[in-house]
N, C-alpha and C. Protein backbone atom coordinates (compact mmCIF):
# COMPACT_ATOMS: atom_id res chain seq x y z
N UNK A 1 227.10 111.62 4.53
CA UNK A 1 228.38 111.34 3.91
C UNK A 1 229.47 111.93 4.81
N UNK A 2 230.46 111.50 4.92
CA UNK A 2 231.48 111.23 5.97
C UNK A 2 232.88 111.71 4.77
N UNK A 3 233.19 112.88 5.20
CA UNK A 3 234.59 113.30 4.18
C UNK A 3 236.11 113.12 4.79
N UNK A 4 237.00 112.79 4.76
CA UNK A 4 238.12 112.20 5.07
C UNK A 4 238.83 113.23 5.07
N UNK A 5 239.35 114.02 6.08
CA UNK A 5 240.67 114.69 6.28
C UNK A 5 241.21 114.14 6.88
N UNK A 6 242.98 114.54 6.58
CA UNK A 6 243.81 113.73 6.68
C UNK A 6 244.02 114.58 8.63
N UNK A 7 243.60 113.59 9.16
CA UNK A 7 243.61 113.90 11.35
C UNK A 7 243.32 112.48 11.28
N UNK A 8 243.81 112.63 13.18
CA UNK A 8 243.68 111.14 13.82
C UNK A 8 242.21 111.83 14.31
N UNK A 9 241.28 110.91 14.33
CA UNK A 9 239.67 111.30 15.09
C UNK A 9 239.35 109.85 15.47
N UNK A 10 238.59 110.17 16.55
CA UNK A 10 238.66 109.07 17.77
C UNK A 10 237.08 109.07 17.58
N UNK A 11 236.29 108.20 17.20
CA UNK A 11 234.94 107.87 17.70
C UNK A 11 234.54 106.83 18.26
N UNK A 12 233.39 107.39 19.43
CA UNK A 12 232.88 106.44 19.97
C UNK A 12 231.40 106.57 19.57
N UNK A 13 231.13 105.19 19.40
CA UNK A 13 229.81 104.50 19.00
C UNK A 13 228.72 103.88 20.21
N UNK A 14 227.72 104.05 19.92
CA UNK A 14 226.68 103.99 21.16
C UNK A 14 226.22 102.39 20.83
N UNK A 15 226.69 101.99 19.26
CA UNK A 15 225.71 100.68 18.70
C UNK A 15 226.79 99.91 17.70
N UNK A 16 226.86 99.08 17.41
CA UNK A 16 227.44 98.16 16.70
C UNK A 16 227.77 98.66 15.19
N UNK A 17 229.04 98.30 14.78
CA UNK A 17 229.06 98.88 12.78
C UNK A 17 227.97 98.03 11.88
N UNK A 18 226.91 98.48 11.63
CA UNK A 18 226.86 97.47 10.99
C UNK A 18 227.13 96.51 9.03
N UNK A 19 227.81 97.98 8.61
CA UNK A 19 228.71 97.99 7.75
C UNK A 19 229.31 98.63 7.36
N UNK A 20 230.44 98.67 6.35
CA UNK A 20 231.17 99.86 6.10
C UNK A 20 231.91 99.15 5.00
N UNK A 21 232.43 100.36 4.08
CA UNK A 21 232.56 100.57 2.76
C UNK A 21 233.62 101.38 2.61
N UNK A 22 234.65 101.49 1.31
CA UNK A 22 235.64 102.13 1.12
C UNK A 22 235.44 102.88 -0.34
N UNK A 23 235.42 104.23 -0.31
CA UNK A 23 235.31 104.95 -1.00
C UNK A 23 236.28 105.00 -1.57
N UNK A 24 236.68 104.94 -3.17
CA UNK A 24 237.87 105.22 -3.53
C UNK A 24 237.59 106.82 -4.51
N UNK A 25 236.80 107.52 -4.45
CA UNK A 25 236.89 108.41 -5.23
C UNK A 25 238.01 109.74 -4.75
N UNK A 26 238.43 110.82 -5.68
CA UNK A 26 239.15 111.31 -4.96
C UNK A 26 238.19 112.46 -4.15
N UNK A 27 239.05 113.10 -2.82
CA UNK A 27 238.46 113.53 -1.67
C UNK A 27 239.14 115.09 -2.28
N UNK A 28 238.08 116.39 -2.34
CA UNK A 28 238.61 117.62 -2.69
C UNK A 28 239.17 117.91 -0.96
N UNK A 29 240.45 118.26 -1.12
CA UNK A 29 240.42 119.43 -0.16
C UNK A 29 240.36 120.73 0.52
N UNK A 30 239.92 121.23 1.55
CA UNK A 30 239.55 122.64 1.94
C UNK A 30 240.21 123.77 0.64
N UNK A 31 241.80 123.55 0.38
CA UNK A 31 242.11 124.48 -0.10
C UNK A 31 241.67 124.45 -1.73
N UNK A 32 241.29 123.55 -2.15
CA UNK A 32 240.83 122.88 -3.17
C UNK A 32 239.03 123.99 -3.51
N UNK A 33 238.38 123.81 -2.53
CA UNK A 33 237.38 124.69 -2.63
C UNK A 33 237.49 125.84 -2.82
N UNK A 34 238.52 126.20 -1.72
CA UNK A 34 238.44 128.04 -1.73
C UNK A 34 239.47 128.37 -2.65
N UNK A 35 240.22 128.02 -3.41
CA UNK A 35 241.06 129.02 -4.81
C UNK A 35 239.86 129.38 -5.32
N UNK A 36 238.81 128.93 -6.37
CA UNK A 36 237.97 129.63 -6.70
C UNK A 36 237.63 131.00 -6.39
N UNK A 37 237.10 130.39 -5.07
CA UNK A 37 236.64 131.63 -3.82
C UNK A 37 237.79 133.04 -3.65
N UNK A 38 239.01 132.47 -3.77
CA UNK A 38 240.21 133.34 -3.02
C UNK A 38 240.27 134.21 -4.27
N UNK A 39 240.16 133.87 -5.76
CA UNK A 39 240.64 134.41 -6.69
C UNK A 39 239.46 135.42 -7.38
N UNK A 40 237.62 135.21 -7.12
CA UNK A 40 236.72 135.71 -7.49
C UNK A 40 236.66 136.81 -6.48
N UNK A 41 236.82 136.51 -4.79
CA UNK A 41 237.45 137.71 -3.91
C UNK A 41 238.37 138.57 -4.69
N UNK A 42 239.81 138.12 -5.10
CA UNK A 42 240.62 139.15 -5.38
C UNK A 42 240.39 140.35 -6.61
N UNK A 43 239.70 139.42 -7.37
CA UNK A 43 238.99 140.04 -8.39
C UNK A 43 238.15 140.97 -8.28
N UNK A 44 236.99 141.11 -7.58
CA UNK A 44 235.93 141.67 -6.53
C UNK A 44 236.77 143.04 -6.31
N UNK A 45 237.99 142.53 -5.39
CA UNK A 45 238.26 143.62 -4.47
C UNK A 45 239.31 144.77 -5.34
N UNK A 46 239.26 144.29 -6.60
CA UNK A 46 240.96 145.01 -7.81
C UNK A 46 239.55 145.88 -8.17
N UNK A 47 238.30 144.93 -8.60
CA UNK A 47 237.14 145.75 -9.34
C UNK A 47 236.75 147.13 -8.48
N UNK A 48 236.56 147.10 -7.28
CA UNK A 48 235.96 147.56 -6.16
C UNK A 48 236.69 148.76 -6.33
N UNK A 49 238.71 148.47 -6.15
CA UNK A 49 239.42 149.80 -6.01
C UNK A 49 239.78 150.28 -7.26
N UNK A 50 239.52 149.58 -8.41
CA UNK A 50 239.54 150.56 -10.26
C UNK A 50 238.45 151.63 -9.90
N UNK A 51 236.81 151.16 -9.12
CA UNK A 51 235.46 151.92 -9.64
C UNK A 51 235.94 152.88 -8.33
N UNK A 52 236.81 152.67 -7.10
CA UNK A 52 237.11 153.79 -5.64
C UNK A 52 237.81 154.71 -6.72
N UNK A 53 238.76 154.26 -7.10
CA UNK A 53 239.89 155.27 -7.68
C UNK A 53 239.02 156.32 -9.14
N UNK A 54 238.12 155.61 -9.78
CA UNK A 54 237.35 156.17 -10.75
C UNK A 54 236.40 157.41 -10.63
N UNK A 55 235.70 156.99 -9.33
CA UNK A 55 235.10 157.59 -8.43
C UNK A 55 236.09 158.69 -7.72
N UNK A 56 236.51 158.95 -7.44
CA UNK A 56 237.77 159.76 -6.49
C UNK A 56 238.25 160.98 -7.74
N UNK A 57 238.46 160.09 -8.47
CA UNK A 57 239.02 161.06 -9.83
C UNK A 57 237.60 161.80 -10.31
N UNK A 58 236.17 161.62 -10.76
CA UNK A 58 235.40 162.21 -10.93
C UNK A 58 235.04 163.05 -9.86
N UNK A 59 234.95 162.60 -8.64
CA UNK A 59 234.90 164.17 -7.22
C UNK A 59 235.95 164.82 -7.31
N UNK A 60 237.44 164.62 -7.88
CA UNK A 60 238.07 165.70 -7.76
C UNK A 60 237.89 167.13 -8.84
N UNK A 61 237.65 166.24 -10.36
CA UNK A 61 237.26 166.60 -11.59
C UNK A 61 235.89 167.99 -11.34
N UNK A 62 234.62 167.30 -10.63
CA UNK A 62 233.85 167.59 -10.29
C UNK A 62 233.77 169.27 -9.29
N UNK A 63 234.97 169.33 -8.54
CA UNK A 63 235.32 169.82 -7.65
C UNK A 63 235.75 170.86 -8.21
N UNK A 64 236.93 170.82 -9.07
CA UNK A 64 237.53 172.06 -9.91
C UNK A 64 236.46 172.23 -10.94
N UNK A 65 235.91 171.92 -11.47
CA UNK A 65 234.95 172.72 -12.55
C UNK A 65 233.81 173.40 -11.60
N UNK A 66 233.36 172.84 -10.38
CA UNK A 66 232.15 173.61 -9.40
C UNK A 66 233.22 174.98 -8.99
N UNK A 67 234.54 175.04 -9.28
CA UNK A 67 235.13 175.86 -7.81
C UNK A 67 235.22 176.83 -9.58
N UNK A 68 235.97 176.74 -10.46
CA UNK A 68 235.55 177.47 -11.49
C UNK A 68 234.95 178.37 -12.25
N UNK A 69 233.49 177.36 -11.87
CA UNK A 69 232.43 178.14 -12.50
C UNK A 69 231.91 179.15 -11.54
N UNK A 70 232.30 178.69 -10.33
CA UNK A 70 231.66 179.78 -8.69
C UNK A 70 232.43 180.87 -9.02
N UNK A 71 234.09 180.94 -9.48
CA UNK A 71 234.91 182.01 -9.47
C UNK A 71 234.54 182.85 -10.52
N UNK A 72 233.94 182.34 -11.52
CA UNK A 72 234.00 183.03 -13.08
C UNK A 72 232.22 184.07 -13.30
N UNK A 73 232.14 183.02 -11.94
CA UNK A 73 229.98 184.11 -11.73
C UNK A 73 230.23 185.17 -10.43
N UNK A 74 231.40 184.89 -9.83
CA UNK A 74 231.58 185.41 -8.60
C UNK A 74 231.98 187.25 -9.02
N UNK A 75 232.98 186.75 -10.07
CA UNK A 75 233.41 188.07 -10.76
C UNK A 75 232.53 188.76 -11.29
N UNK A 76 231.34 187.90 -12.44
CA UNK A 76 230.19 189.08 -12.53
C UNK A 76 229.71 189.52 -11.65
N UNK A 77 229.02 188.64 -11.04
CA UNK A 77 228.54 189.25 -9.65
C UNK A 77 228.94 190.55 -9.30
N UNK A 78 230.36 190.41 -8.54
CA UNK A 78 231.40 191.62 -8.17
C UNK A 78 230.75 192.59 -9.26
N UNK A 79 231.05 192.60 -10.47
CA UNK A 79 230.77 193.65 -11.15
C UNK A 79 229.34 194.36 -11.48
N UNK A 80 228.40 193.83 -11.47
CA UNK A 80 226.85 193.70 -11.56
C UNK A 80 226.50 194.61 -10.59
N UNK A 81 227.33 193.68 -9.04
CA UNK A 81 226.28 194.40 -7.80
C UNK A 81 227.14 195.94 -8.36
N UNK A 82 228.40 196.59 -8.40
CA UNK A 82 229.15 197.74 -8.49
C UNK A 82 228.35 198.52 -9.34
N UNK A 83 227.92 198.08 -10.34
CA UNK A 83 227.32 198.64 -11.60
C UNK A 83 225.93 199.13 -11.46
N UNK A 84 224.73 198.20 -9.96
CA UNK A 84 223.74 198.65 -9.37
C UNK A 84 224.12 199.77 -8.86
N UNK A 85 224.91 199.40 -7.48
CA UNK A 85 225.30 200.41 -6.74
C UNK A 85 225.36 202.01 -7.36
N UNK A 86 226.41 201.76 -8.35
CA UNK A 86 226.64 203.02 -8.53
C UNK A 86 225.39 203.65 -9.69
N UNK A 87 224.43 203.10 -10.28
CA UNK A 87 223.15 203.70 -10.61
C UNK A 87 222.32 203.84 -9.24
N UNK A 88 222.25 203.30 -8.30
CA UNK A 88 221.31 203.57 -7.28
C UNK A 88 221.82 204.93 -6.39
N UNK A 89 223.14 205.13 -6.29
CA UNK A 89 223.91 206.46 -5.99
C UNK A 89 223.61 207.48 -6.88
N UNK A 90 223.69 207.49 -7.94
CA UNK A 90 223.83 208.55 -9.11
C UNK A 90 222.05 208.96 -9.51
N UNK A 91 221.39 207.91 -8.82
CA UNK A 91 219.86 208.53 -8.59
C UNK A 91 219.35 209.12 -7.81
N UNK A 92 219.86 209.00 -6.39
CA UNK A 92 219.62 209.44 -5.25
C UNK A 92 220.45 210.86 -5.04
N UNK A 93 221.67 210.85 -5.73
CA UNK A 93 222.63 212.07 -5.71
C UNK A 93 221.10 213.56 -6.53
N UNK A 94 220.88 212.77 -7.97
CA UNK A 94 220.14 213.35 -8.92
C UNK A 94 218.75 214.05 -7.78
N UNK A 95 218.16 213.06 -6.99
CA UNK A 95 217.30 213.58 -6.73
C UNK A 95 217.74 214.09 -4.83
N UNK A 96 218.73 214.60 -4.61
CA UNK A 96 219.31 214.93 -3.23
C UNK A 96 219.18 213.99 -2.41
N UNK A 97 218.94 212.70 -2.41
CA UNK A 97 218.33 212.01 -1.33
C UNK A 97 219.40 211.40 -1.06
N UNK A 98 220.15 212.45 -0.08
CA UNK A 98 221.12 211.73 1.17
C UNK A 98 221.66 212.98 2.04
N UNK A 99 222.43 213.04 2.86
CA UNK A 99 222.20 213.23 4.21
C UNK A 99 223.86 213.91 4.32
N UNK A 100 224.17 215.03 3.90
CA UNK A 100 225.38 215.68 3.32
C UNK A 100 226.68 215.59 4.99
N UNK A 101 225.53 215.89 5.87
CA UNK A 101 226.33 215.89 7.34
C UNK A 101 226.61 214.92 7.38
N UNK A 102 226.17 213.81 7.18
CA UNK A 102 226.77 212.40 7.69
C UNK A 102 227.95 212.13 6.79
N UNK A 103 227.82 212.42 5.66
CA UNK A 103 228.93 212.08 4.76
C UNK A 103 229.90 213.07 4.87
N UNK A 104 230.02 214.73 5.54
CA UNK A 104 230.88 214.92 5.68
C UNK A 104 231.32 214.48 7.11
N UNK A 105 230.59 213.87 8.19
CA UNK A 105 231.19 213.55 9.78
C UNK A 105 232.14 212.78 9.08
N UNK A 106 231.81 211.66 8.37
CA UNK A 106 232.45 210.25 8.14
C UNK A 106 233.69 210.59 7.56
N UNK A 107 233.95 211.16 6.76
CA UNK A 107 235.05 211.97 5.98
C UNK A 107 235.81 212.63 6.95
N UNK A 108 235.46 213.55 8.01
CA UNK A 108 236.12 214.01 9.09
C UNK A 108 237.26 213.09 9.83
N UNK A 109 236.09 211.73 9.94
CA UNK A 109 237.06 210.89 11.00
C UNK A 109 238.11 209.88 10.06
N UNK A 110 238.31 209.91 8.86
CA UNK A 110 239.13 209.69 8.03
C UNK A 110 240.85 210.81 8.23
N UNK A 111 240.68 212.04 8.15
CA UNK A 111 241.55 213.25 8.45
C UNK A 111 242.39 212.99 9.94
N UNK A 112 243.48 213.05 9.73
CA UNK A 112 244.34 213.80 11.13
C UNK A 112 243.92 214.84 11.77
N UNK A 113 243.64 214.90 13.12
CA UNK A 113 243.73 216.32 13.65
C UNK A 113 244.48 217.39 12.92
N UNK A 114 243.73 219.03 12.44
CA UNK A 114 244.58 219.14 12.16
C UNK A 114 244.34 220.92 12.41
N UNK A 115 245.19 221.96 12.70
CA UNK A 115 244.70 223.26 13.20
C UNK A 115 243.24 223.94 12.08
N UNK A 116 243.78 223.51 10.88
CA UNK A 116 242.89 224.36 10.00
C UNK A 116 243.06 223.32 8.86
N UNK A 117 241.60 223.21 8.90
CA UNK A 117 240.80 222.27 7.91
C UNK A 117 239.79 222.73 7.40
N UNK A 118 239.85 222.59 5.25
CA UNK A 118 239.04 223.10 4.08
C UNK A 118 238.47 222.34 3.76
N UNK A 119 236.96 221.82 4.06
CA UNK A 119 236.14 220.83 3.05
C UNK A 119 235.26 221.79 2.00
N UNK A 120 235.88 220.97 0.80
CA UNK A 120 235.21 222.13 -0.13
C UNK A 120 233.86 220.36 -0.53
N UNK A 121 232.89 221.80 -1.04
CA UNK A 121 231.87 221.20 -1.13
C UNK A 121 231.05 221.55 -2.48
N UNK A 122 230.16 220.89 -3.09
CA UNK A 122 229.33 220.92 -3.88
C UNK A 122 228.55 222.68 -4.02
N UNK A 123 228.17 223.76 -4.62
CA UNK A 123 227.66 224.59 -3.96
C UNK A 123 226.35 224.46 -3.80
N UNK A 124 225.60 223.25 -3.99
CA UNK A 124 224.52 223.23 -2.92
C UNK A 124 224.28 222.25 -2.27
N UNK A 125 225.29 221.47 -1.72
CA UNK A 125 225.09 220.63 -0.32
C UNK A 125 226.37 222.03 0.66
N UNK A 126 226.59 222.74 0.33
CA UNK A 126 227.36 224.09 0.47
C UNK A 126 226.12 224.61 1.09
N UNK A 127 225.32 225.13 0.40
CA UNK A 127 224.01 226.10 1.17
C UNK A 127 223.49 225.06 2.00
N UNK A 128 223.09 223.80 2.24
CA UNK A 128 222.51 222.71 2.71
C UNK A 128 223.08 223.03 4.06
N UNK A 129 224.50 222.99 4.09
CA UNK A 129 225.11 222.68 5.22
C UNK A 129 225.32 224.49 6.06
N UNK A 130 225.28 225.18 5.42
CA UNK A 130 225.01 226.53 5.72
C UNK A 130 224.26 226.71 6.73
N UNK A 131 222.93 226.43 5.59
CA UNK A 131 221.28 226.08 6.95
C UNK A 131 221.38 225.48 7.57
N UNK A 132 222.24 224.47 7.88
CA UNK A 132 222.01 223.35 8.86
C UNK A 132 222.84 223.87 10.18
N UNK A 133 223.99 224.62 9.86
CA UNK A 133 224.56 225.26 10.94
C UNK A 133 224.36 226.28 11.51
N UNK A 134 223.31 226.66 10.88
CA UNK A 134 222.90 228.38 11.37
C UNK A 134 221.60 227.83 12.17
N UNK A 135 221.13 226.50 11.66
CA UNK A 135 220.00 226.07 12.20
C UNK A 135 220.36 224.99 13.83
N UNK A 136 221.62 225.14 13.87
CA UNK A 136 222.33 224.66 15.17
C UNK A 136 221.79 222.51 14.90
N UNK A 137 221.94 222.56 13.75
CA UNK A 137 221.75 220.93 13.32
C UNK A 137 222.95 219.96 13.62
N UNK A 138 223.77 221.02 12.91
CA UNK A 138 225.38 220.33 12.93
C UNK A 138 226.05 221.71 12.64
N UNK A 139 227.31 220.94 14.14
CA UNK A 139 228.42 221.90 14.71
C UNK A 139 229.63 221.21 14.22
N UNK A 140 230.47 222.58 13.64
CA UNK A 140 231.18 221.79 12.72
C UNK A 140 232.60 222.21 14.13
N UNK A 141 233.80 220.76 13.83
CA UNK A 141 234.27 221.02 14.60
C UNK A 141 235.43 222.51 14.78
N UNK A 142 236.47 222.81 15.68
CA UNK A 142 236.82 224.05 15.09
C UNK A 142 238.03 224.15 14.79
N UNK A 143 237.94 224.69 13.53
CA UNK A 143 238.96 225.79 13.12
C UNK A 143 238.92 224.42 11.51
N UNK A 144 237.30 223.87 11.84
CA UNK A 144 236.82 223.28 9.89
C UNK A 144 236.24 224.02 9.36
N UNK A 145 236.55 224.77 7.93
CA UNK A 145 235.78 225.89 7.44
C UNK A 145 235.24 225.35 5.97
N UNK A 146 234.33 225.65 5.21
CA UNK A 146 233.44 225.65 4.52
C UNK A 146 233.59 225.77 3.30
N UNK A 147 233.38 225.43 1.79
CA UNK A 147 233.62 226.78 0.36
C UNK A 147 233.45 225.65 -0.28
N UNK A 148 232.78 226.24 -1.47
CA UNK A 148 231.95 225.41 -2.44
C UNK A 148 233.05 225.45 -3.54
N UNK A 149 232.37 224.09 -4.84
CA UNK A 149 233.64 224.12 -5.66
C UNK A 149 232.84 223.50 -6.56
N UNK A 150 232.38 224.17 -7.45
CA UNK A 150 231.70 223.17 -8.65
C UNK A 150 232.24 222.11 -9.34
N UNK A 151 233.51 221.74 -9.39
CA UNK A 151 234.14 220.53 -9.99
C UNK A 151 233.58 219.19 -8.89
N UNK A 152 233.39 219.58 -7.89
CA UNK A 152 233.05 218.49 -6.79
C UNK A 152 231.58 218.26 -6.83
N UNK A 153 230.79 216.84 -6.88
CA UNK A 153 229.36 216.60 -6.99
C UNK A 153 228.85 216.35 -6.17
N UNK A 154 227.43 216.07 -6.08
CA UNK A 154 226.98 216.14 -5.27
C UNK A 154 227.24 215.05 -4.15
N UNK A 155 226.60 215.03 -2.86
CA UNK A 155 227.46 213.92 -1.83
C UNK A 155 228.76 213.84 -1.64
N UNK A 156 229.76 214.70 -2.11
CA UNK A 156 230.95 214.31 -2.31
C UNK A 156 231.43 215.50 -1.70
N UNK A 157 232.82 215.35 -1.20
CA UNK A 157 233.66 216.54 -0.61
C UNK A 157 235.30 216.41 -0.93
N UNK A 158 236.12 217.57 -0.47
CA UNK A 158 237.37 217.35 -0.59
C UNK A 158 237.97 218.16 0.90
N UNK A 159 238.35 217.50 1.25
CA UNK A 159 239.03 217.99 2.83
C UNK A 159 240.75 218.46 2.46
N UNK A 160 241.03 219.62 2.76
CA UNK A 160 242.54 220.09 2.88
C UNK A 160 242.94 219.94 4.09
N UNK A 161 243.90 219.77 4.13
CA UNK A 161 244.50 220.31 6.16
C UNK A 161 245.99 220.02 5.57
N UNK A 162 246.77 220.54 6.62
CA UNK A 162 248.29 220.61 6.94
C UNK A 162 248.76 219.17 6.61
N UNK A 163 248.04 218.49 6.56
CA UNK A 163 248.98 216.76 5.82
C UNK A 163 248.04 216.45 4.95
N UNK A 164 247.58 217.15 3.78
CA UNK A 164 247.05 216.66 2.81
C UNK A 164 246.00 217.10 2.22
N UNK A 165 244.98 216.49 1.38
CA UNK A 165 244.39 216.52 0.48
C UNK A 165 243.56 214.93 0.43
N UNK A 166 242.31 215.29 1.19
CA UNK A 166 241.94 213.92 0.67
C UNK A 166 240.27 214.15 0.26
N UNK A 167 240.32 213.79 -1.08
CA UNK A 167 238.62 213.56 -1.58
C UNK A 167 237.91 212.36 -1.44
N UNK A 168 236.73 212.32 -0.83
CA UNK A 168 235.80 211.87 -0.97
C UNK A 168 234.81 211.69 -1.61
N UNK A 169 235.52 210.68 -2.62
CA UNK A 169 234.44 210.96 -3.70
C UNK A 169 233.70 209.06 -4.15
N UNK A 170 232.92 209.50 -4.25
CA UNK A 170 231.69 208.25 -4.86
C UNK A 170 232.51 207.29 -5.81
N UNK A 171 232.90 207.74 -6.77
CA UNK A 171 233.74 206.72 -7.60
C UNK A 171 234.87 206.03 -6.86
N UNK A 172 235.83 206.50 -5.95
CA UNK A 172 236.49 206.23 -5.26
C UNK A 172 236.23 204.78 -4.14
N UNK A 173 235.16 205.37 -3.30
CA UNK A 173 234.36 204.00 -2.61
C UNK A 173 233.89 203.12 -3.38
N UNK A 174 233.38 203.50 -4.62
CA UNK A 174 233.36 202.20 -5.39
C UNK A 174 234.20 200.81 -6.14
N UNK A 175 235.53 201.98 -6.61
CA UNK A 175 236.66 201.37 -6.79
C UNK A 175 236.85 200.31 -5.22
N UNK A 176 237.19 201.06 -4.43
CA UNK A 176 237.45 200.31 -2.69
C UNK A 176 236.65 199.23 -2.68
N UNK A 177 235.29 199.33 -2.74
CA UNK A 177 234.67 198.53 -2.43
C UNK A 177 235.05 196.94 -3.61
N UNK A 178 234.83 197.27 -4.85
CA UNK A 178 235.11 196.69 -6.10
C UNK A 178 236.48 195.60 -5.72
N UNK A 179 237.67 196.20 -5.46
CA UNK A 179 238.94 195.90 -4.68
C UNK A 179 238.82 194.99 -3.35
N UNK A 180 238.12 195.28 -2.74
CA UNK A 180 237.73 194.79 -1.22
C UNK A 180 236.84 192.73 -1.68
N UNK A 181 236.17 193.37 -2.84
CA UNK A 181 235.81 191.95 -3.02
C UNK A 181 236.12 190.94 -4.05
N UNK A 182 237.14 191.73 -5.12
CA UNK A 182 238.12 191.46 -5.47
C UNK A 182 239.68 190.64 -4.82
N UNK A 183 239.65 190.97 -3.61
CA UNK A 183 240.89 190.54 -2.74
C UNK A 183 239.79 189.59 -2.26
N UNK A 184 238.58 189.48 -1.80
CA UNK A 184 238.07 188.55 -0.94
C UNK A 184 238.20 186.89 -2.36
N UNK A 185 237.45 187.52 -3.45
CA UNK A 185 237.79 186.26 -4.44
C UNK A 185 238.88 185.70 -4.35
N UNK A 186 240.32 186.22 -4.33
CA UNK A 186 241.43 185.69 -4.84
C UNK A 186 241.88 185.07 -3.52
N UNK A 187 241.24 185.10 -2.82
CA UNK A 187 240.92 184.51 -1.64
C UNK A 187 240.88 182.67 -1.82
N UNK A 188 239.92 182.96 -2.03
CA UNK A 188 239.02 181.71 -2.34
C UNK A 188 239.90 180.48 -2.84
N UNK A 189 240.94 181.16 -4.19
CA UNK A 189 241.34 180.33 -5.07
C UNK A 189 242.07 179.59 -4.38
């Protein structure tokens, strides 16, 4: 079947007509086919960007309730691990198990130089550190002198010098620490 658009077309024949006939029905044209087509496309593509945009809105939805619930476990967390910590300290304090020189070096390098410096101490990480200097373990630097203070616990010290007063105390690093990951959350948000 032979469809009629409206062009001049030139054929050449190898063989004779040997009949021909006039169709009178009507002839659809090209654009005639594709409205259908053009309008089930547009449709398609409105459907396509309602379910993009639907979609888009549930990952964002999705997004703030995941970032939420991370912030609201993040905080126990924070508080949980603090709450280990400071039972795993307060056991080890109980049974001496820690290392009084190191915690007062570390405390040292916190301080200003300063002519004359008081770390008062526990009175028995006080005798601890006694033996340890008579035992040439640890040299304390000079003109740092020594004296026990029962308000102060164990692991813990308080350093005087000419600019201050600073204690070292266990609750203190915990607060810091507590704070430290506290600022890292609010971070996040």
């Amino acid at each position: 079947m032979i469809r009629l658009v409206m062009a001049t077309v030139s054929l050449q024949l190898n063989m004779p007509i040997q009949s021909a006939r006039v169709i009178n029905e009507e002839v659809e044209s090209p654009t005639d086919q594709t409205a259908p087509n053009a309008e089930a496309l547009i449709q398609g593509s409105q459907q396509v960007d309602t379910l993009c945009n639907a979609l888009q809105q549930a990952a964002e939805n999705l997004e703030r309730y995941t970032e939420g619930l991370f912030l609201s476990h993040k905080e126990q967390i924070v508080r949980l691990s603090i709450e280990i910590a400071s039972k795993i300290l307060a056991k080890d304090r109980r049974e001496r198990n820690y290392d009084i020189e190191k915690i007062i070096s570390q405390a040292l390098q916190t301080v200003p130089a300063s002519k004359q410096t008081m770390i008062r101490l526990n009175p028995d990480d006080l005798t601890t550190m006694r033996k340890m200097i008579d035992a040439n373990e640890f040299t304390a630097p000079e003109g740092v002198h020594f004296s026990g203070n029962v308000s102060i616990g164990p692991a813990e010290c308080m350093i005087e010098t000419d600019h201050g007063v600073i204690e070292y105390l266990i609750e203190e690093h915990l607060k810091q620490v507590e704070n430290a990951l506290s600022q890292t959350k609010d971070k996040t948000k």
